[in-house]
C-alpha atoms as a PDB file:
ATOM      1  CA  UNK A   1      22.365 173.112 153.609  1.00  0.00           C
ATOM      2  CA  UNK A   2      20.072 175.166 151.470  1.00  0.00           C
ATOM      3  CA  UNK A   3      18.950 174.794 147.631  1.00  0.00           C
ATOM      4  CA  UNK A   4      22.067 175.197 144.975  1.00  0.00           C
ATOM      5  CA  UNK A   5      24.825 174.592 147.826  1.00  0.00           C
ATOM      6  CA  UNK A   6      23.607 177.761 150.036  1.00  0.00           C
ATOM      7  CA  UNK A   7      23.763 177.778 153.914  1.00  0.00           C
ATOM      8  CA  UNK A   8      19.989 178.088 154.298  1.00  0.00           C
ATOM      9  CA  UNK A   9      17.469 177.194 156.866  1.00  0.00           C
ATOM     10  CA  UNK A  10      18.072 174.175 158.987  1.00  0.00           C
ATOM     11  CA  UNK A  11      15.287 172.601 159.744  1.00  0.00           C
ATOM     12  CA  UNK A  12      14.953 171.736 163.630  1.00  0.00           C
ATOM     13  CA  UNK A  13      15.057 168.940 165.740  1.00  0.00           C
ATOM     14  CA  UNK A  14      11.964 167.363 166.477  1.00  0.00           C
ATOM     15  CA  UNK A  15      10.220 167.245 169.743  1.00  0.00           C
ATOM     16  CA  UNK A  16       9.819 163.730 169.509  1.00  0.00           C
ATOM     17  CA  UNK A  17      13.157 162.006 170.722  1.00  0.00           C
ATOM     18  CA  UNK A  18      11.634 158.866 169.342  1.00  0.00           C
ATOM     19  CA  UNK A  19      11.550 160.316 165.947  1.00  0.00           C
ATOM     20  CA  UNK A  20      14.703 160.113 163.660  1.00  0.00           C
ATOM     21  CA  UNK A  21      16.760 163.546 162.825  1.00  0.00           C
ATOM     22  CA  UNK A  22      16.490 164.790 159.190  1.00  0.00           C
ATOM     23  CA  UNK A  23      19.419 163.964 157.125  1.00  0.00           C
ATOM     24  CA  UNK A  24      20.259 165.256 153.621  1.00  0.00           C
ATOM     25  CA  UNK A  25      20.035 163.269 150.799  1.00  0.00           C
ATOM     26  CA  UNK A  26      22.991 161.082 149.185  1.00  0.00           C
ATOM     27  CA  UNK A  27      24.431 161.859 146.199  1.00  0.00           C
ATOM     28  CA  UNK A  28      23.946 160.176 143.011  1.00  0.00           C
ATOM     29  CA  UNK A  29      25.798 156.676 143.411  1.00  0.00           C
ATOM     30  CA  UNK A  30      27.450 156.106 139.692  1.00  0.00           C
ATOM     31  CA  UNK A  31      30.129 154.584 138.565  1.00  0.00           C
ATOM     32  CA  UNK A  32      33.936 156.414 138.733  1.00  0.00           C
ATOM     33  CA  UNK A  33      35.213 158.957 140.912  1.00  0.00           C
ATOM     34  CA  UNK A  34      33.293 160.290 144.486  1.00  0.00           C
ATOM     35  CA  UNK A  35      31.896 163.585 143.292  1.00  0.00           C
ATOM     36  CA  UNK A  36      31.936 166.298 145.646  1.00  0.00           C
ATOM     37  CA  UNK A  37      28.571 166.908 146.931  1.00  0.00           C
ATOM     38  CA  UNK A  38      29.011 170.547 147.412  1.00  0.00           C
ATOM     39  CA  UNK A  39      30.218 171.096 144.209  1.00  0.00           C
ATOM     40  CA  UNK A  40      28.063 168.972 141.472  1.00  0.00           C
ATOM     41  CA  UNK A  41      25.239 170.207 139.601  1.00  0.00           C
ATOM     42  CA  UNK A  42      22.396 167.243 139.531  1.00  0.00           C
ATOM     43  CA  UNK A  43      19.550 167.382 137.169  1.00  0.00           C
ATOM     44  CA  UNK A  44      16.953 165.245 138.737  1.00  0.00           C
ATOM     45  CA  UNK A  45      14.920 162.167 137.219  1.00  0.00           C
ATOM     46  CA  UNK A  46      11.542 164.178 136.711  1.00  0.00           C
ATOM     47  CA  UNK A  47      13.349 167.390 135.758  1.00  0.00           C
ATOM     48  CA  UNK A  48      13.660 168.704 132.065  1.00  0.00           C
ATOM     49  CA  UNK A  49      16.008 171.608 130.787  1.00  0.00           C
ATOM     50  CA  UNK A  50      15.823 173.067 127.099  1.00  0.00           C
ATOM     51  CA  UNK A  51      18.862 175.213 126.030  1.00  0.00           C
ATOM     52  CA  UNK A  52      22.229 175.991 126.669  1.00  0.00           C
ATOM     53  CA  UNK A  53      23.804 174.083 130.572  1.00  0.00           C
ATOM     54  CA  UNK A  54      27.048 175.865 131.017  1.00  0.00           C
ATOM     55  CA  UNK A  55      28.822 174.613 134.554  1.00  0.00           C
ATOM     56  CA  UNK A  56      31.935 175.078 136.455  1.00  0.00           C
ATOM     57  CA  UNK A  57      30.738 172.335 138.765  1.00  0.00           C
ATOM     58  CA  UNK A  58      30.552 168.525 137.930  1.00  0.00           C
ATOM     59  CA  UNK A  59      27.220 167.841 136.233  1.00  0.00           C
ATOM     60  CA  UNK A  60      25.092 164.578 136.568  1.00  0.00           C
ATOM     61  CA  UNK A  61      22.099 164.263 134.243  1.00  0.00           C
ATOM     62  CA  UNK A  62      19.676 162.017 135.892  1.00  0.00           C
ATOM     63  CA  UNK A  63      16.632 163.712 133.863  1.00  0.00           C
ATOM     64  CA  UNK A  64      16.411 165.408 130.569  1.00  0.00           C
ATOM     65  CA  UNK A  65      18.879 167.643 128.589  1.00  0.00           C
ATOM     66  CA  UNK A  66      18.093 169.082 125.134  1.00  0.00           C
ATOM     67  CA  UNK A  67      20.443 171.231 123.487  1.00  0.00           C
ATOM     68  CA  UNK A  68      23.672 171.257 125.061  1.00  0.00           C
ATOM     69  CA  UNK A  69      26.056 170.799 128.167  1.00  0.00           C
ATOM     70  CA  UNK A  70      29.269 172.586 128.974  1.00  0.00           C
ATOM     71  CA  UNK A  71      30.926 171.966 131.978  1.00  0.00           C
ATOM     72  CA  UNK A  72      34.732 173.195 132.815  1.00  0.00           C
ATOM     73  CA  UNK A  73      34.493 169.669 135.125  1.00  0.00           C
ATOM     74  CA  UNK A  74      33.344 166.385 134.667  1.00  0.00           C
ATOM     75  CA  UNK A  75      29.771 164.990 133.077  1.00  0.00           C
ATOM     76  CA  UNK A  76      27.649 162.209 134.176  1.00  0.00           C
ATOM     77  CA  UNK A  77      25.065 160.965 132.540  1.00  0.00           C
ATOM     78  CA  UNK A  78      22.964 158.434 135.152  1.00  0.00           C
ATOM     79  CA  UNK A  79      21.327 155.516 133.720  1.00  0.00           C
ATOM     80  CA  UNK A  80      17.965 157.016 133.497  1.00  0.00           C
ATOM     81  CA  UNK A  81      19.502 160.511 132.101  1.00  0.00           C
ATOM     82  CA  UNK A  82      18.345 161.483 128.435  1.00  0.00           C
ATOM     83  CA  UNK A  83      20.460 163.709 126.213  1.00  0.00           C
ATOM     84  CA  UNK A  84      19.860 165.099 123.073  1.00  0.00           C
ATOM     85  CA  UNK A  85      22.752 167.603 122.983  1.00  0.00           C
ATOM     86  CA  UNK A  86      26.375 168.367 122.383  1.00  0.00           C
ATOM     87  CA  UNK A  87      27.978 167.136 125.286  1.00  0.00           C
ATOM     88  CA  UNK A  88      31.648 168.666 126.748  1.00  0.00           C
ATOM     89  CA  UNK A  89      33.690 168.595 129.956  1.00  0.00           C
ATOM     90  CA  UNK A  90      36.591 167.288 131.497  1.00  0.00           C
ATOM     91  CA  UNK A  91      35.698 163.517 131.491  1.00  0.00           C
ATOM     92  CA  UNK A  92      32.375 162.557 130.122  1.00  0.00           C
ATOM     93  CA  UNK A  93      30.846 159.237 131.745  1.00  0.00           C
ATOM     94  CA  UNK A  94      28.175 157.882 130.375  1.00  0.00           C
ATOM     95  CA  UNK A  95      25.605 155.276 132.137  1.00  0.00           C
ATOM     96  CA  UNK A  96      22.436 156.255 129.898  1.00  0.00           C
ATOM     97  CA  UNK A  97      21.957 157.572 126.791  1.00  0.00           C
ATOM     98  CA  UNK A  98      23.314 160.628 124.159  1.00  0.00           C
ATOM     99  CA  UNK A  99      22.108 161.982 120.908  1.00  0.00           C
ATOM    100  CA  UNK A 100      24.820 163.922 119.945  1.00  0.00           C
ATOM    101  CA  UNK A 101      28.710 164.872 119.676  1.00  0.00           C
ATOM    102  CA  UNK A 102      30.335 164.122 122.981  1.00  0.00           C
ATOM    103  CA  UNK A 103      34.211 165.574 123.375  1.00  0.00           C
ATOM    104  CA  UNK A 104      35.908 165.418 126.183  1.00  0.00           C
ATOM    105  CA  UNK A 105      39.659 167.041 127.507  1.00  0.00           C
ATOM    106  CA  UNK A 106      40.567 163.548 129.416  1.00  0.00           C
ATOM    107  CA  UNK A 107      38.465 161.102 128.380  1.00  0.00           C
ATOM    108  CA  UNK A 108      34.656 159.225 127.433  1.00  0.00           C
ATOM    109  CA  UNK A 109      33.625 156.315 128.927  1.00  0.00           C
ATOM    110  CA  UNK A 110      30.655 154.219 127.956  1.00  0.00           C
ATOM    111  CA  UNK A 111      29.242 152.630 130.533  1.00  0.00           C
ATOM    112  CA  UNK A 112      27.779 148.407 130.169  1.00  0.00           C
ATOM    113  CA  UNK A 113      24.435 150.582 130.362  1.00  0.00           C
ATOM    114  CA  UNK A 114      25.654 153.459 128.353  1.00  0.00           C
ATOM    115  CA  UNK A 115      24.137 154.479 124.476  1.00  0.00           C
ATOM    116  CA  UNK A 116      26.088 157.157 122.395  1.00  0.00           C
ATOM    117  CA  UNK A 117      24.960 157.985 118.747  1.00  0.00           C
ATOM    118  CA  UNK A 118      26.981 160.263 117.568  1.00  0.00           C
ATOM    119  CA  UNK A 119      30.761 161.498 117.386  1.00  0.00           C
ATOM    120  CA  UNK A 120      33.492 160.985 120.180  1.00  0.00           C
ATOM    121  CA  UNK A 121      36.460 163.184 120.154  1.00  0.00           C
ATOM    122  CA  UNK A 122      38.652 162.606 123.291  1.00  0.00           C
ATOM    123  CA  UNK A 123      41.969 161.447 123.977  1.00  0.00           C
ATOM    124  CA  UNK A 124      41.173 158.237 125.442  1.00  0.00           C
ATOM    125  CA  UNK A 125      37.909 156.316 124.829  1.00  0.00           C
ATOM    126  CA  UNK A 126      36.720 153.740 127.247  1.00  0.00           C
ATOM    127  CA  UNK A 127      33.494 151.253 125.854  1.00  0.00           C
ATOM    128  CA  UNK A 128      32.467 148.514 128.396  1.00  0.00           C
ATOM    129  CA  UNK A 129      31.193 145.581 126.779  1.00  0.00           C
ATOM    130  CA  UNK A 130      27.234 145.856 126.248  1.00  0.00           C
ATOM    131  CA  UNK A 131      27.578 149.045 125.682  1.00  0.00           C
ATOM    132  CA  UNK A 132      26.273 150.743 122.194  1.00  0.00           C
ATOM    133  CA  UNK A 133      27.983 153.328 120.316  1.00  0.00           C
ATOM    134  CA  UNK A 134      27.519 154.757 116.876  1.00  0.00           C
ATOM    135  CA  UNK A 135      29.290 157.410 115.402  1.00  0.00           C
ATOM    136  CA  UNK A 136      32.942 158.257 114.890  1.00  0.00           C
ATOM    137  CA  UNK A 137      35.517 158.685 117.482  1.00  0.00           C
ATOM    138  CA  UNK A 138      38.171 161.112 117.097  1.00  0.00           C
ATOM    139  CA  UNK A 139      41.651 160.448 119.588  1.00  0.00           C
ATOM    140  CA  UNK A 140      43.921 163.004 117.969  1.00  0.00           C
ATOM    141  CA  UNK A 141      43.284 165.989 120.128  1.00  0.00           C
ATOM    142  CA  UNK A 142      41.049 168.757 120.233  1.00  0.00           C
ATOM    143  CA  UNK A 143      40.714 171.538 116.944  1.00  0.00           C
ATOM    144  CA  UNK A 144      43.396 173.923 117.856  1.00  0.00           C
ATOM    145  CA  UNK A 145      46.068 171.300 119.216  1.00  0.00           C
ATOM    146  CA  UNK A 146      46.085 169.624 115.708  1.00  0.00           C
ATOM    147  CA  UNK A 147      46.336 173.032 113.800  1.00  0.00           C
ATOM    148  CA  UNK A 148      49.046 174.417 115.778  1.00  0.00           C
ATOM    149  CA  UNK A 149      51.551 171.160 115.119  1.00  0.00           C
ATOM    150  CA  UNK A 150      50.277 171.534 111.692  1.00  0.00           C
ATOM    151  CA  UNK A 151      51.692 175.093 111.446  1.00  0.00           C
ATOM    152  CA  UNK A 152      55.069 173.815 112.872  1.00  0.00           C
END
């Protein structure tokens, strides 16, 4: 398997029987859900990104994020993962730590090891016990749901 889910070069086997075969990497082991390897987006421990992440894969922040994340699918934020940004997806779990308004279409969950300051809008909120939260938290659907039974 090549960089960003490509078939790419395969490296081959060695000469040396003794010598083990090269294996790919695991996935991120967090909480939740298997994510599907082939289809997640992982932003590494010692990697940094400074903008705008827009995904239609799963996204796990292991590293760095500022400014903000957008993913059609679900968001992970790993224990070491650092985000200063407006987070959305599908389901946002969170194992390390957020600066900023997190929404979500099924649900946030805090993690034991999980930090949010800032708002929460998502149907259901989950908050394990040690972890920390400040902010508001909003369970009455997104923007335009509320509007349109409003207008009814």
């Amino acid at each position: 398997m090549g960089l960003f889910g490509k078939p790419g070069d395969v490296k081959p086997a060695s000469s040396n029987p003794h010598e083990p075969p090269v294996r790919p990497a695991p996935a991120p082991s967090l909480p939740g859900a298997p994510l599907d390897p082939l289809k997640t987006c992982v932003i590494g421990p010692k990697t940094v990104i400074k903008g705008e992440l827009r995904s239609e894969e799963d996204v796990v922040v292991e590293g760095s994020v500022e400014g903000k994340i957008h993913s059609s699918r679900d968001v992970r934020i790993g224990q070491g993962g650092q985000v200063k940004a407006t987070v959305e997806g599908q389901t946002v779990v969170v194992s390390g730590e957020i600066i900023g308004d997190c929404s979500a279409v099924v649900r946030v969950e805090l993690q034991s090891s999980g930090r949010l300051t800032g708002n929460i809008r998502a149907p259901k909120i989950i908050i394990a016990e040690g972890a920390m939260f400040k902010g508001n938290s909003d369970m009455s659907g997104r923007k335009d749901e509320r509007k349109d039974k409003a207008a009814v």
